[in-house]
Protein backbone atom coordinates (compact mmCIF):
# COMPACT_ATOMS: atom_id res chain seq x y z
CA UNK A 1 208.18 254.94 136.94
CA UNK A 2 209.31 252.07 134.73
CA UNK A 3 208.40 252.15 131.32
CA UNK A 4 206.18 249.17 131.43
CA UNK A 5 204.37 250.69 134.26
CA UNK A 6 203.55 253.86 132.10
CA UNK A 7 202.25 251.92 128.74
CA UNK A 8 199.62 249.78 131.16
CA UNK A 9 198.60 253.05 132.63
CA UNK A 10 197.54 254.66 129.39
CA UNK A 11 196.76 251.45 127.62
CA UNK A 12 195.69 248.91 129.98
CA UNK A 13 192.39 250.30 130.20
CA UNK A 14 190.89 251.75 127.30
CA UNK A 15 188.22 253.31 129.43
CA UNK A 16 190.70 255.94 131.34
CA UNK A 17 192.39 256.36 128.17
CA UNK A 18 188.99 257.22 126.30
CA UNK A 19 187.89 259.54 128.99
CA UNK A 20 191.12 261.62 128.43
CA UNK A 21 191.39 261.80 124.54
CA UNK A 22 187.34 262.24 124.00
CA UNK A 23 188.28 265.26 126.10
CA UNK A 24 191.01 266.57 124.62
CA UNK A 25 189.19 265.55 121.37
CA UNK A 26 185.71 267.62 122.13
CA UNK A 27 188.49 270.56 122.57
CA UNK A 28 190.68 270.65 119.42
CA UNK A 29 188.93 268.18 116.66
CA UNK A 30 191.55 267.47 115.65
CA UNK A 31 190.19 264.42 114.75
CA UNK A 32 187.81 265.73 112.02
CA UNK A 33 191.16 266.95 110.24
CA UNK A 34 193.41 264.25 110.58
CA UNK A 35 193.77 260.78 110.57
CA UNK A 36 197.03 259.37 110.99
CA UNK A 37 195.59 255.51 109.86
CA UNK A 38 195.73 252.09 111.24
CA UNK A 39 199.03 251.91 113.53
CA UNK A 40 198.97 247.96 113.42
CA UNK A 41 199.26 244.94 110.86
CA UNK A 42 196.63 242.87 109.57
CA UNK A 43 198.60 240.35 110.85
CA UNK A 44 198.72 241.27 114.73
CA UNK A 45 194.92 241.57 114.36
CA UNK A 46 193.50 237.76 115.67
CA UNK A 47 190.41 238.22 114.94
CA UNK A 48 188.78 239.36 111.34
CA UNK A 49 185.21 239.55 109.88
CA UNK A 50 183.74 237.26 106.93
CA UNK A 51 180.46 236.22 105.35
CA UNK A 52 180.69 232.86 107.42
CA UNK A 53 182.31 234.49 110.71
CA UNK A 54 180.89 232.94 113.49
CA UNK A 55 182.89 232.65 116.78
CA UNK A 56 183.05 228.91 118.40
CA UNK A 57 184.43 228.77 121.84
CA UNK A 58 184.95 225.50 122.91
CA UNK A 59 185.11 224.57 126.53
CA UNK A 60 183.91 227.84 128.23
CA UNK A 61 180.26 228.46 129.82
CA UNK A 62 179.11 231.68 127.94
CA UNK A 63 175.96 232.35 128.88
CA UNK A 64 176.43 234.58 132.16
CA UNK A 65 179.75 236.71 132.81
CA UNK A 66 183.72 236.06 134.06
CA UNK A 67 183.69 238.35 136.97
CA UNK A 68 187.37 239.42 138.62
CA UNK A 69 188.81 242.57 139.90
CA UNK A 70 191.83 243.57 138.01
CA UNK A 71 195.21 244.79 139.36
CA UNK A 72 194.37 248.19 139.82
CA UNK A 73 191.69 247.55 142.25
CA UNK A 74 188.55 247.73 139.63
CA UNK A 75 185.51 245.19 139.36
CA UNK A 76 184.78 244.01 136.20
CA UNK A 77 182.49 241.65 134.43
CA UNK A 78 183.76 239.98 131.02
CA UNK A 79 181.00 238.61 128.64
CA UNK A 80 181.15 236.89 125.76
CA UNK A 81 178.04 237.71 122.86
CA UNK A 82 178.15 234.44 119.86
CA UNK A 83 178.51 237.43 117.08
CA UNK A 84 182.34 237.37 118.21
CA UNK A 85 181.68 240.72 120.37
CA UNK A 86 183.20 240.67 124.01
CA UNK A 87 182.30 243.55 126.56
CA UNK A 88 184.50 244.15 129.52
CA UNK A 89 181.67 246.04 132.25
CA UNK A 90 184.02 247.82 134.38
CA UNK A 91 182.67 249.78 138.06
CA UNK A 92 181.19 249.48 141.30
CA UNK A 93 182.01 247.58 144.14
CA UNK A 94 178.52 246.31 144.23
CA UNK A 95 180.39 243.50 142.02
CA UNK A 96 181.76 242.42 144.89
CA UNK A 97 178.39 242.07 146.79
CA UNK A 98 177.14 239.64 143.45
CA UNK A 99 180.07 237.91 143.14
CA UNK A 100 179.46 234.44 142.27
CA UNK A 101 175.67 234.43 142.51
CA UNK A 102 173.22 233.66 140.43
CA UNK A 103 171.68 236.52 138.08
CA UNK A 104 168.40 236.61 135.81
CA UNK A 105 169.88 239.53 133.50
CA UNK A 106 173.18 241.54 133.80
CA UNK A 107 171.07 244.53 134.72
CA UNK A 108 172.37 244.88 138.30
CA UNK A 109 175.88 244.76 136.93
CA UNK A 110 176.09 247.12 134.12
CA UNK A 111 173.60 249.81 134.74
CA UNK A 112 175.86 252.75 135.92
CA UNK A 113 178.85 251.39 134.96
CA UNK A 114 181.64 251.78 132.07
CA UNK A 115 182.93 249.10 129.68
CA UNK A 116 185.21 248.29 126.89
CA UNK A 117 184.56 246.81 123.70
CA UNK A 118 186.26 244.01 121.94
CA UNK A 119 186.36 241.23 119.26
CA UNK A 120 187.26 237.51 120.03
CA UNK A 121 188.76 234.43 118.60
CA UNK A 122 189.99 231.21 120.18
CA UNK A 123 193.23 229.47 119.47
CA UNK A 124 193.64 225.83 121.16
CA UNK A 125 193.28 226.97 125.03
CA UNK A 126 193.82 230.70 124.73
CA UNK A 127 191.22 232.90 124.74
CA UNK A 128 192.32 236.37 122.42
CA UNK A 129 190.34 239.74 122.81
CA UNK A 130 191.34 242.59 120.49
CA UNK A 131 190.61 245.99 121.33
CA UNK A 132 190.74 249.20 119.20
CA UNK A 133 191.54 252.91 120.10
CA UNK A 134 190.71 255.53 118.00
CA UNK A 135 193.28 258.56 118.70
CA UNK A 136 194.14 261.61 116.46
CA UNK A 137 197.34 260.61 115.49
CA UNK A 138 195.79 256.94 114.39
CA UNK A 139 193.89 253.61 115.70
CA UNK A 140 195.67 251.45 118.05
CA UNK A 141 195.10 247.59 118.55
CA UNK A 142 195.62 246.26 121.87
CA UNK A 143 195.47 242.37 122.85
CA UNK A 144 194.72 240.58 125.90
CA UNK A 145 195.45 236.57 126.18
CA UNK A 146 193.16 234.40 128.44
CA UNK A 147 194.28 230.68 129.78
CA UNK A 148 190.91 228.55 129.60
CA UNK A 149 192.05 226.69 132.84
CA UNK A 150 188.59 225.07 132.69
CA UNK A 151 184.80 225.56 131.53
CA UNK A 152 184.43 228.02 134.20
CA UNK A 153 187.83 229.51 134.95
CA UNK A 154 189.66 232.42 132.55
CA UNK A 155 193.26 233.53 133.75
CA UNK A 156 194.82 236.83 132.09
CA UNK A 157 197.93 236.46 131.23
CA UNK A 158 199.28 238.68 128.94
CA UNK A 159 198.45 241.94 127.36
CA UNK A 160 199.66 243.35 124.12
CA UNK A 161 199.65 246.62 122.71
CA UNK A 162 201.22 247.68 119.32
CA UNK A 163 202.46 251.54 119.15
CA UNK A 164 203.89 251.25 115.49
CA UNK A 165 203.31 249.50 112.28
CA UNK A 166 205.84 247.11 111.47
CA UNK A 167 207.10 246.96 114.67
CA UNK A 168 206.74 244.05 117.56
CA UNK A 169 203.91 244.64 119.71
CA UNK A 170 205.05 245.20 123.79
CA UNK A 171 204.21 242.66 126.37
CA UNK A 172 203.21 243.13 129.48
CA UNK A 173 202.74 239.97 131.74
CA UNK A 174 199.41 239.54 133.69
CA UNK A 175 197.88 237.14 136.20
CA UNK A 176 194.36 237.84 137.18
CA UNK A 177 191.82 235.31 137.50
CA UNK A 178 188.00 235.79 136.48
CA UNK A 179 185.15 233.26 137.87
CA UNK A 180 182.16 232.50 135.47
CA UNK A 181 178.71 233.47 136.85
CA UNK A 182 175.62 231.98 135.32
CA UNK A 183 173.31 234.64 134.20
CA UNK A 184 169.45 233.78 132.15
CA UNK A 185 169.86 236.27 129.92
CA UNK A 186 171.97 238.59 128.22
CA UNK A 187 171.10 242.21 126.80
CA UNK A 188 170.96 242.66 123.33
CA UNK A 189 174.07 243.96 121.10
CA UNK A 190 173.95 246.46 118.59
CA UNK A 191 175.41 246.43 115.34
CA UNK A 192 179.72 246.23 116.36
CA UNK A 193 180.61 249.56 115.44
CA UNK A 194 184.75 247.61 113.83
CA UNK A 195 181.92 245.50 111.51
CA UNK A 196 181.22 248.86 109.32
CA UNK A 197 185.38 249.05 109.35
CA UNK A 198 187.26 248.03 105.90
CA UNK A 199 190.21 247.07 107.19
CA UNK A 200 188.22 244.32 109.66
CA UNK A 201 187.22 242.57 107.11
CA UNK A 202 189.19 239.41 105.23
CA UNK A 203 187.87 240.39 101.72
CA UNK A 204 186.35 243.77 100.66
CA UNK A 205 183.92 242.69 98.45
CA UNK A 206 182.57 240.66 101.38
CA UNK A 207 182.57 244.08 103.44
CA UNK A 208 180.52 246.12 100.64
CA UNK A 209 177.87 243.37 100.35
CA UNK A 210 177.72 243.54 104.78
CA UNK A 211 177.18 247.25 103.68
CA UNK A 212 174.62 247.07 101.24
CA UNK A 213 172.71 244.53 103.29
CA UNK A 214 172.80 247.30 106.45
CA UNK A 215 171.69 249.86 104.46
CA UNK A 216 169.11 247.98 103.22
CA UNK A 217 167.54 246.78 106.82
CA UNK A 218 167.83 250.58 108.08
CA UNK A 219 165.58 251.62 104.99
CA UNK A 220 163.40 249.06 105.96
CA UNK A 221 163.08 249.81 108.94
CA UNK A 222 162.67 253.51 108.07
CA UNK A 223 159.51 252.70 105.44
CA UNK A 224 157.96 250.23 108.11
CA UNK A 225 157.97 253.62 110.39
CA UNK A 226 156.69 255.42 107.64
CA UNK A 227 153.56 253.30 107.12
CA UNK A 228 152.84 252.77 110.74
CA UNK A 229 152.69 256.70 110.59
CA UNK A 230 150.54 257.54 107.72
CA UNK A 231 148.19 254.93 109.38
């Protein structure tokens, strides 16, 4: 098997790849004892949080999902959240029996189903989704490139994945097309778990006051609890 062949098999989809290390992870914890640190660059991430960060994609329908089936043989459904957050829902072949129609919510699609987690930015036509794995010898970023070919039309076309710091990230070539599907209404996001990450974060004095400010809604949130009890 050619080299290429055996980097998109453990990194092209961070779900397999998951699966395997939370395994091997539940086994040895190694994890609680080591941490080998980012393995990337701040500059081969795209895509960084701020005070003002809000995502603008220009030129691409967003409220519903890209659905495609990827190259080895998986349905998936991309969607894009505006707090920058994209989730790649990855299963069934009852994708294939919705493809293209009309949804109310996304339940159909994503109850039983896997997905991955990234963050987005857009740069002219090119549509950038950064992923992050979380291993015991370090954290891994991974990149995948989108063509906008038009409003309703995302092509993959490259995929990026960085093994070393310093070093130039490997690229494997893609083509895979993905078809936008008008849904009413998305599910709600919870807090992006990279947002509570220093190092995703332009300035760190911008990433203590995000801190402070989510500390300060959970308390609230515990004290409202607190009073609806005693009453």
């Amino acid at each position: 098997m050619k080299k290429s062949a055996i980097t998109e098999l453990l990194f092209g989809n961070s779900l397999r790849l998951t699966g395997v290390v939370c395994c091997i992870l539940f086994m040895s914890g190694c994890c609680k004892i080591f941490d080998g640190g980012n393995r990337f660059t701040k500059e081969n991430q795209t895509a960084l949080y701020g005070k003002d960060y809000i995502p603008k994609i220009k030129g691409l329908n967003t409220q519903g999902y890209f659905y495609g089936n990827n190259d080895h043989g998986w349905y998936e459904a991309l969607v894009l959240y505006p707090d920058g957050t994209a989730i790649d829902y990855t299963g069934s072949k009852l994708y294939d029996s919705l493809k293209g129609k009309y949804l109310p919510t996304l339940d159909a699609l994503i109850n039983d189903t896997h997905f991955s987690r990234f963050i987005y930015s857009q740069r002219n036509d090119t549509l950038i989704l950064d992923n992050y794995l979380h291993l015991c010898n370090g954290r891994y970023l991974t990149s995948r490139y989108y063509f906008i070919e038009d409003k309703n039309t995302l092509r993959f076309f490259k995929y990026i994945y960085y093994p070393e710091k310093g070093k130039t990230g490997s690229v494997i070539n893609k083509n895979e097309v993905l078809h936008f599907v008008p849904v009413d209404t998305l599910p709600n996001m919870p807090e992006p778990w990279l947002k509570k990450q220093k190092w995703m974060w332009e300035n760190e004095d911008e990433w203590k006051d995000y801190k402070r400010e989510l500390k300060a809604r959970k308390d609230s949130i515990k004290r409202a609890r607190k009073l609806k009890t005693n009453h």
